[in-house]
Protein backbone atom coordinates (compact mmCIF):
# COMPACT_ATOMS: atom_id res chain seq x y z
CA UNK A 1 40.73 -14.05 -1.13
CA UNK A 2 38.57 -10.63 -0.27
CA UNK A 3 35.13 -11.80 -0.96
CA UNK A 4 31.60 -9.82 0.25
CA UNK A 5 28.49 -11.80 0.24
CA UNK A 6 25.02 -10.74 -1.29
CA UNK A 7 21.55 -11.97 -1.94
CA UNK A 8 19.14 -11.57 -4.62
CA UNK A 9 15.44 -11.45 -4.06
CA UNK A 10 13.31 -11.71 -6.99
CA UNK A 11 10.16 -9.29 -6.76
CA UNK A 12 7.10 -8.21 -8.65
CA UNK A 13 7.68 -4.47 -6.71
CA UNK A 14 10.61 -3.68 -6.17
CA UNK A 15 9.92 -0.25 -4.92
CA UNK A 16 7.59 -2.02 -2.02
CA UNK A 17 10.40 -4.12 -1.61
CA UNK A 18 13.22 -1.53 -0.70
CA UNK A 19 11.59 0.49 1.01
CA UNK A 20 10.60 -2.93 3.53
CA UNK A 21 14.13 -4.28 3.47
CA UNK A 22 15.89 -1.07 4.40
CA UNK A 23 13.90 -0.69 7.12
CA UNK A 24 13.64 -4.06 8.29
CA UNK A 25 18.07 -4.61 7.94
CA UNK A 26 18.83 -1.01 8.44
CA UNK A 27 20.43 -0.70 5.06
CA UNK A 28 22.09 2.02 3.13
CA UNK A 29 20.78 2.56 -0.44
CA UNK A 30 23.86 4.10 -2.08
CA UNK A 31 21.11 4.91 -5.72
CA UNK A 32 18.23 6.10 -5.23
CA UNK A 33 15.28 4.08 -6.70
CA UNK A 34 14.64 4.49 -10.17
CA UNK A 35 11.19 3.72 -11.72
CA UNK A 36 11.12 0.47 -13.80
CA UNK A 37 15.15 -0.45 -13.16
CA UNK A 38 15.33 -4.05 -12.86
CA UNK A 39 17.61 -4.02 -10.29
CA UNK A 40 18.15 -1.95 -7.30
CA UNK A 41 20.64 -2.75 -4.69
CA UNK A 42 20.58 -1.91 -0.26
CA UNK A 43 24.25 -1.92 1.12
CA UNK A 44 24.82 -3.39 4.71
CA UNK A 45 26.47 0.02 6.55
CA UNK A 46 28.91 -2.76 8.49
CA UNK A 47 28.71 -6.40 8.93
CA UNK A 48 26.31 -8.84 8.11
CA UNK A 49 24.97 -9.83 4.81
CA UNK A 50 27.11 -7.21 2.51
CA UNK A 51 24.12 -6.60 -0.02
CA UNK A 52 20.87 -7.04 -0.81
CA UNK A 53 19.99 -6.63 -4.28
CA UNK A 54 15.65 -6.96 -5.24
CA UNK A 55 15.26 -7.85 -8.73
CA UNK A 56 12.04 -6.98 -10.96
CA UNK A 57 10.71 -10.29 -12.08
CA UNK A 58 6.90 -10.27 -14.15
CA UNK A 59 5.68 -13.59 -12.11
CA UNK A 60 4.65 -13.12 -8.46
CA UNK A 61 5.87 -15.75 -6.14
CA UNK A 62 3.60 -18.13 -5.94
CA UNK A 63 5.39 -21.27 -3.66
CA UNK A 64 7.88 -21.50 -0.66
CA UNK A 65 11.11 -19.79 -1.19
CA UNK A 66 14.05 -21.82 -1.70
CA UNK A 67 16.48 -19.72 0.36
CA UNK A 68 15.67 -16.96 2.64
CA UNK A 69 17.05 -14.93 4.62
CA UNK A 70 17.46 -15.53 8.92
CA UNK A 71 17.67 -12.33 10.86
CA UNK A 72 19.34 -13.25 14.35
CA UNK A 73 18.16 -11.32 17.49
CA UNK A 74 18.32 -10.92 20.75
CA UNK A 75 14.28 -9.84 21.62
CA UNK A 76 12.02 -12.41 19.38
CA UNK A 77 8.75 -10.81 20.31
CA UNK A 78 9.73 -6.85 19.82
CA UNK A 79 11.32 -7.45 16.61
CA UNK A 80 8.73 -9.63 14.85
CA UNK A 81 6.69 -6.33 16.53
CA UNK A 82 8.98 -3.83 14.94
CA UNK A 83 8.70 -5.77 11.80
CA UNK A 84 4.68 -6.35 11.26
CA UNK A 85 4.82 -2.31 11.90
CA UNK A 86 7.03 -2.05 8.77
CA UNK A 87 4.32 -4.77 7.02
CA UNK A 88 5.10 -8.66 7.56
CA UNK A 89 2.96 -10.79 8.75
CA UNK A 90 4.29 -13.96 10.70
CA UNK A 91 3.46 -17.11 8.90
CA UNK A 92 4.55 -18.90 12.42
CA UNK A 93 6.90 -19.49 15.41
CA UNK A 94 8.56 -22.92 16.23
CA UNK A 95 11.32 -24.04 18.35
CA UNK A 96 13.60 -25.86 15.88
CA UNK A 97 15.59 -28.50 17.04
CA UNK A 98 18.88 -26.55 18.11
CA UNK A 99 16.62 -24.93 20.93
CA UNK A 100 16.40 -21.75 19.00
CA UNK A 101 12.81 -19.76 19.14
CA UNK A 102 12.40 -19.06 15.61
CA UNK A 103 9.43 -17.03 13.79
CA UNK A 104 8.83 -17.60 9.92
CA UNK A 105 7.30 -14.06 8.78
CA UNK A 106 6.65 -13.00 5.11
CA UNK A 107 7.36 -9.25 3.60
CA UNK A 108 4.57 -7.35 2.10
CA UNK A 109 5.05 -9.17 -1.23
CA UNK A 110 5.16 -12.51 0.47
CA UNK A 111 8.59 -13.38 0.59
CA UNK A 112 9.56 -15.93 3.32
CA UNK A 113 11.82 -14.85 5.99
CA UNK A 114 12.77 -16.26 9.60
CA UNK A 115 13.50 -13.80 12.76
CA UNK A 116 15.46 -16.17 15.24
CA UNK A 117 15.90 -15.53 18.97
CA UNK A 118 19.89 -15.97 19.92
């Protein structure tokens, strides 16, 4: 079976949106963004999550996500750096139970994500 794997992220601005993702994953945005499409899809350039896809929604997200995405790195504190340049803000850092130093950030629009220190 030849599967890929993707993830959609609802979002109130999805322009905001790409333009933080790319950034953040290093994605390839194979359309360019189109005013008022209700999708709009960032392509993984080799490995990893396959595709991101940010979908316009009307309500903003007003609770904890119910899935998110982990990034996996090897430098905690210069990514979560590299990433509040770009416009997160870290929500907090933990060690979780597996011994892994973990930091819960959110994207400009609020979205809860996790940067975790292999």
């Amino acid at each position: 079976m030849n599967q890929t794997v993707g993830m959609t992220l609802d979002c109130v601005d999805v322009k905001t949106a790409a333009i933080f993702w790319k950034a953040a994953l290093g994605y390839d945005e194979p359309v360019p963004f189109t005013e008022g499409a209700q999708f709009h899809g960032l392509v993984s350039p080799g490995g990893g999550l396959h595709h991101l896809t940010l979908q316009s929604v009307k309500e903003p997200k007003d609770v904890k996500n119910r899935a998110h995405l982990d990034l996996f790195v090897d430098d905690l504190d210069s990514e979560v750096s590299r990433l509040a340049g770009l416009g997160a803000r870290t929500l907090e850092e933990h060690n979780d139970d597996g011994g892994y130093r973990t930091a819960v950030l959110a994207d400009p629009l609020g979205n809860e994500f996790c940067v975790v220190q292999r």
